[in-house]
Protein backbone atom coordinates (compact mmCIF):
# COMPACT_ATOMS: atom_id res chain seq x y z
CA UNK A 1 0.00 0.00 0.00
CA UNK A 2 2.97 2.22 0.48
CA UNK A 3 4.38 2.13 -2.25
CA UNK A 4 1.01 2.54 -4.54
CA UNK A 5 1.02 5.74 -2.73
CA UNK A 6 4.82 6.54 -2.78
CA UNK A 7 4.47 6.15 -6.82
CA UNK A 8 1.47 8.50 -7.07
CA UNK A 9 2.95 11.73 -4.82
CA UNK A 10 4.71 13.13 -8.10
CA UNK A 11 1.52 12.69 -10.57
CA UNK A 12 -0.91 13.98 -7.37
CA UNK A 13 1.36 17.01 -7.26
CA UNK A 14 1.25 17.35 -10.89
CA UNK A 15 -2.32 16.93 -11.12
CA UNK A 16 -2.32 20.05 -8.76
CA UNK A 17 -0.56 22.09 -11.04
CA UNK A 18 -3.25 21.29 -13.61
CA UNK A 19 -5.97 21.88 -11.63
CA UNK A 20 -4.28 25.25 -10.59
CA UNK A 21 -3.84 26.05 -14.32
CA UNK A 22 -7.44 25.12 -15.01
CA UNK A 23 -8.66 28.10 -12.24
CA UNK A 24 -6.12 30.39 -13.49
CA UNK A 25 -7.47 30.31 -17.10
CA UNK A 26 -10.78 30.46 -15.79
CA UNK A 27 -9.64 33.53 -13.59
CA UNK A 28 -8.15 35.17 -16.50
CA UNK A 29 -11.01 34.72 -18.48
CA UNK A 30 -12.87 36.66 -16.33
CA UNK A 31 -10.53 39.53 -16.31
CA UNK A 32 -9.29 39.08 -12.39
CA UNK A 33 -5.85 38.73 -13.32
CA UNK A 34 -4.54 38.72 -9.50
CA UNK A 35 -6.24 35.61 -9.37
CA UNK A 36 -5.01 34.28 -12.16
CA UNK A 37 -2.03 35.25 -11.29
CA UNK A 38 -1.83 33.66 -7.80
CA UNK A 39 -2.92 30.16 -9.25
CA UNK A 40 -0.15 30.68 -11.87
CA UNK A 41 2.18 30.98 -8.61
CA UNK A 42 0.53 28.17 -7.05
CA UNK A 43 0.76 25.56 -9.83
CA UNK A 44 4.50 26.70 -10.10
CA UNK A 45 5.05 25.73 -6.99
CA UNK A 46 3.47 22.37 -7.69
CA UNK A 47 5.23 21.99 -10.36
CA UNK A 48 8.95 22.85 -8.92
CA UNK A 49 8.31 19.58 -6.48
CA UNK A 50 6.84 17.07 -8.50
CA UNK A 51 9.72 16.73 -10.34
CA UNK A 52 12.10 17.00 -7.25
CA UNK A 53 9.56 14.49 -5.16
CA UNK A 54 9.57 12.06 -8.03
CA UNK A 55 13.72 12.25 -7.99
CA UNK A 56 13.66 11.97 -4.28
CA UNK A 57 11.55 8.88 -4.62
CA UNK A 58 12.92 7.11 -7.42
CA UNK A 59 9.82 6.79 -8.95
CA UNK A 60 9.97 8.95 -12.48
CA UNK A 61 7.96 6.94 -14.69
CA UNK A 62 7.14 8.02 -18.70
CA UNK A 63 3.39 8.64 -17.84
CA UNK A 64 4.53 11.08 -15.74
CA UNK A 65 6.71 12.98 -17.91
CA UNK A 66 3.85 13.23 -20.30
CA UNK A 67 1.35 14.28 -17.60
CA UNK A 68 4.15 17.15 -16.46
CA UNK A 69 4.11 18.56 -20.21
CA UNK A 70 0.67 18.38 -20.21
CA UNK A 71 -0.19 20.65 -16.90
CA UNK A 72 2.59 22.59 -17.89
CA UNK A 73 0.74 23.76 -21.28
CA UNK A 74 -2.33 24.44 -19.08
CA UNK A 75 -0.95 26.41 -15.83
CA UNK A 76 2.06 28.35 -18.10
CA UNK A 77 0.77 27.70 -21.98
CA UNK A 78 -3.02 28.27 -21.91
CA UNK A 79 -3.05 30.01 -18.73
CA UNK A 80 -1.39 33.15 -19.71
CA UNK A 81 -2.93 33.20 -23.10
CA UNK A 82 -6.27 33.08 -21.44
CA UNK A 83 -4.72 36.69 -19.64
CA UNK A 84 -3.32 38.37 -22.95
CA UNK A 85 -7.11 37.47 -24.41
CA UNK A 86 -8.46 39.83 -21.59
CA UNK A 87 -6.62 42.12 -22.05
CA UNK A 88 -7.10 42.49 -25.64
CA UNK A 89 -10.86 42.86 -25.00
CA UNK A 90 -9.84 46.11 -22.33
CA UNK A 91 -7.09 47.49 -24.57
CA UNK A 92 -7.31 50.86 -26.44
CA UNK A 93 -7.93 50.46 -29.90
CA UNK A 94 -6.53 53.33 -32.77
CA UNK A 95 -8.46 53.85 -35.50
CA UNK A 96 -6.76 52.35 -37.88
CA UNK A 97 -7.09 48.83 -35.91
CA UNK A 98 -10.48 49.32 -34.79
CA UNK A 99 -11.70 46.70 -37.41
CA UNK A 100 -9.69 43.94 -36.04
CA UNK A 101 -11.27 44.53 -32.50
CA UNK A 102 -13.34 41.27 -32.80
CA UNK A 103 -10.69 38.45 -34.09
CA UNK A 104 -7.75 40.28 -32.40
CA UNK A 105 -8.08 38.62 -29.38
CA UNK A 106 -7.82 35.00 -30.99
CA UNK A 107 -3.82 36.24 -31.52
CA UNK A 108 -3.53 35.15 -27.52
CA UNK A 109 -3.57 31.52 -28.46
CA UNK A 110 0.27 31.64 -30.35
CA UNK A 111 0.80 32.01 -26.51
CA UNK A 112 -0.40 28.56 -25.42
CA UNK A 113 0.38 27.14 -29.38
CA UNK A 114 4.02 28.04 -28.74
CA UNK A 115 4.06 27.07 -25.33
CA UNK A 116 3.18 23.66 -26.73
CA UNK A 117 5.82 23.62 -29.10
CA UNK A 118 8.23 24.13 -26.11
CA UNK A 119 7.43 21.66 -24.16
CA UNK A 120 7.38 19.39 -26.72
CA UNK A 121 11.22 20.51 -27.69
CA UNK A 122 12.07 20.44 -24.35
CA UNK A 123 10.99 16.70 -23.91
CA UNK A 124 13.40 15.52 -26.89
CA UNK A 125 16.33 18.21 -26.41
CA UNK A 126 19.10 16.45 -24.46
CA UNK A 127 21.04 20.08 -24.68
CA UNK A 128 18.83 21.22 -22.16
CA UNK A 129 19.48 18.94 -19.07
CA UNK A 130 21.35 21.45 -17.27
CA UNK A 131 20.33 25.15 -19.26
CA UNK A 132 17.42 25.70 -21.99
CA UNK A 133 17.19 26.54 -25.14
CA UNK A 134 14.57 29.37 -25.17
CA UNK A 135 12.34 30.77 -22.57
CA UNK A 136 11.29 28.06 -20.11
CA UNK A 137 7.33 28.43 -19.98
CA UNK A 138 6.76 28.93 -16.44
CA UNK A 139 8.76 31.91 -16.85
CA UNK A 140 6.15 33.59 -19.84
CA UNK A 141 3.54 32.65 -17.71
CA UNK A 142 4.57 34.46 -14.53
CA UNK A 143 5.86 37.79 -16.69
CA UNK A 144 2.00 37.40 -18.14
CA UNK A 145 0.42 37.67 -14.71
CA UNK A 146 2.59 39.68 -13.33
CA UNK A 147 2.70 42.40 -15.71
CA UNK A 148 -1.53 42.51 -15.76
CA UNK A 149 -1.90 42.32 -12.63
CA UNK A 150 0.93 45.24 -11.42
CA UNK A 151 0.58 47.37 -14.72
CA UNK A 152 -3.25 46.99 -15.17
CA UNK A 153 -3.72 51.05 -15.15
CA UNK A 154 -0.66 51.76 -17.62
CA UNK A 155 -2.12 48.64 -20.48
CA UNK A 156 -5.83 49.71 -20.19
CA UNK A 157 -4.92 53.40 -20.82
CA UNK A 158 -4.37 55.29 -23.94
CA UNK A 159 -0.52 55.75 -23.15
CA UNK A 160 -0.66 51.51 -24.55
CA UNK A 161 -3.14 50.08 -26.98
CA UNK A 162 -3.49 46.96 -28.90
CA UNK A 163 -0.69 46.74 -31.27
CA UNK A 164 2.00 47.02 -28.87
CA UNK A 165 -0.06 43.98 -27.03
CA UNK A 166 0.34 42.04 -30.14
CA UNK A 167 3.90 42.76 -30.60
CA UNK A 168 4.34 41.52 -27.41
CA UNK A 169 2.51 38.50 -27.77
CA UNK A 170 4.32 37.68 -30.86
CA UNK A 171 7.68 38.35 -29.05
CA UNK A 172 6.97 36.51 -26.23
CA UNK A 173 5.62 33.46 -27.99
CA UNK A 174 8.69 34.00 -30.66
CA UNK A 175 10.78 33.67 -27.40
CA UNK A 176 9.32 30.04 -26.39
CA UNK A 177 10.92 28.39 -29.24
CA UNK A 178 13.98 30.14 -30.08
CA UNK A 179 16.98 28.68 -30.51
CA UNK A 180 18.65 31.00 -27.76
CA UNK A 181 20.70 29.43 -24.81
CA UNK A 182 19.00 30.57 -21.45
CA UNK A 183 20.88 29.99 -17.90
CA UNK A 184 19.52 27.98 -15.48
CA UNK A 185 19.40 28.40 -11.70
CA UNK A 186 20.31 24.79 -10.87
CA UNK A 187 22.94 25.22 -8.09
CA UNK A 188 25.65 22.32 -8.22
CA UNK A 189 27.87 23.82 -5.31
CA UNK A 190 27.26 27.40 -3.88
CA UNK A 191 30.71 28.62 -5.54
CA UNK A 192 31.07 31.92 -7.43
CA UNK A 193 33.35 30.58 -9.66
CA UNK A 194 30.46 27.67 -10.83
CA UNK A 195 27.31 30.08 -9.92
CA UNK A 196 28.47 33.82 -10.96
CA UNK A 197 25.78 34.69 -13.09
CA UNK A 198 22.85 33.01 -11.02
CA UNK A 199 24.54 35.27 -8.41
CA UNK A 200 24.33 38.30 -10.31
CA UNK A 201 20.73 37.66 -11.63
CA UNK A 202 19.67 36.83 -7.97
CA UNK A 203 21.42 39.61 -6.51
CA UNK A 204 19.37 42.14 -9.45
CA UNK A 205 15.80 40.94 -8.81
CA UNK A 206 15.99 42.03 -5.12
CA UNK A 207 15.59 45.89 -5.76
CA UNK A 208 13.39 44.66 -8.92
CA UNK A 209 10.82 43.32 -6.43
CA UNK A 210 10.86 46.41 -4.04
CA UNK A 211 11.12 49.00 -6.93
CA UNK A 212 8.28 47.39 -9.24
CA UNK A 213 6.11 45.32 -6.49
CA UNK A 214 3.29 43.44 -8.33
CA UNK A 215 4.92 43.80 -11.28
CA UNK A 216 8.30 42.42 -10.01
CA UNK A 217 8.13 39.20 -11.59
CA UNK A 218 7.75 40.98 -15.42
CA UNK A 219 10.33 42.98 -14.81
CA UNK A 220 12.84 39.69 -13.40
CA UNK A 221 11.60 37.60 -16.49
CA UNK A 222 12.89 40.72 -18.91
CA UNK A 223 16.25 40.99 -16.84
CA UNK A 224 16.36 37.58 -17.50
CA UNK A 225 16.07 37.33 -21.23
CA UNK A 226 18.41 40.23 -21.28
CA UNK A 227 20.73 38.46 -19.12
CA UNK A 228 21.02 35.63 -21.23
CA UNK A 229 21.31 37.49 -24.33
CA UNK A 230 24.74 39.57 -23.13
CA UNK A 231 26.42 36.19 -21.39
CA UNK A 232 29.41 34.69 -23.33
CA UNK A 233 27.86 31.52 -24.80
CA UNK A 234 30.51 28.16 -24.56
């Protein structure tokens, strides 16, 4: 009986990330992006210790892995897009794109398409076991919440409208799948030598948080895209 349960702590956990992806959509839907945002947060967390529980147990098994990419695409693919779509419908429209205000919003779902496409990579990319190859999805999804949750006044205003919110969603879904080496924060040893730039990133978000609050996490997922973009690469 024991071990039954042993083997199903990492899929229960990832389960919970799904189910915390399926609220946060709904959330977002509904245009209460804090919300959304907290149940993007909470099936993070989820997701950060299935993986490490199933390690700890010695119980990774191949339905699991396919469960994982699954929740993922939910909680950090379909999850944000379901935030961007919101926003579209509370963005200022010019003129000149007033016509598009009814299909514009569809433009959301490259979000959770390319997410998709990520995850997928991800699963058959053996270059990624210790860094990734473009923009992890967990970290798309938080920058989503984040920034409509802290900047909510500044995107629904007439200082933004809905062209730069496609260019973003195009940049950010671009992102997912590019062929651009990202660092990871996997610690081996707590060196500087081995962990400099983790150091440095780590040592940035700190006034990033206090200076931009809600928004913090946006403004950590941009330092870290242009972090990894100004690194040497091997």
């Amino acid at each position: 009986m024991a071990n039954v349960i042993t083997r199903n702590i990492p899929n229960t956990l990832t389960c919970c990330n799904l189910f915390s992806g399926c609220i946060a959509s709904y959330m977002a839907f509904q245009g209460k992006y804090g919300w959304a945002f907290l149940f993007i947060i909470i099936g993070a967390t989820f997701d950060f210790f299935d993986g490490m529980t199933a390690r700890l147990l010695h119980v990774s098994s191949p339905i699991g892995k396919e469960l994982d990419s699954l929740a993922d695409d939910i909680t950090f693919g379909l999850a944000p897009a379901a935030i961007a779509f919101a926003l579209f419908k509370e963005v200022h429209y010019p003129a000149f794109m007033e016509a598009l205000r009814p299909i514009l919003p569809y433009t959301a779902f490259l979000i959770a398409v390319f997410s998709g496409l990520r995850l997928a990579k991800f699963n058959i990319d053996e270059r990624q076991t210790s860094s990734f190859i473009g923009m992890p999805t967990p970290a798309n999804a938080l920058f989503w919440g984040s920034l409509a949750t802290g900047e909510y006044a500044f995107l629904t205003s007439t200082h933004f409208n809905a062209l730069y919110l496609l260019i973003l969603v195009i940049i950010m879904s671009l992102l997912l799948v590019a062929e651009l080496p990202m660092f990871s924060l996997k610690f081996k040893d707590l060196s500087w030598k081995h962990n400099r730039i983790s150091y440095v990133f780590l040592l940035v978000c700190i006034p990033l948080f206090v200076i931009f609050q809600l928004s913090g996490f946006a403004a950590v997922i941009i330092w870290y895209i242009l972090l990894s973009l100004i690194i040497p690469k091997k």
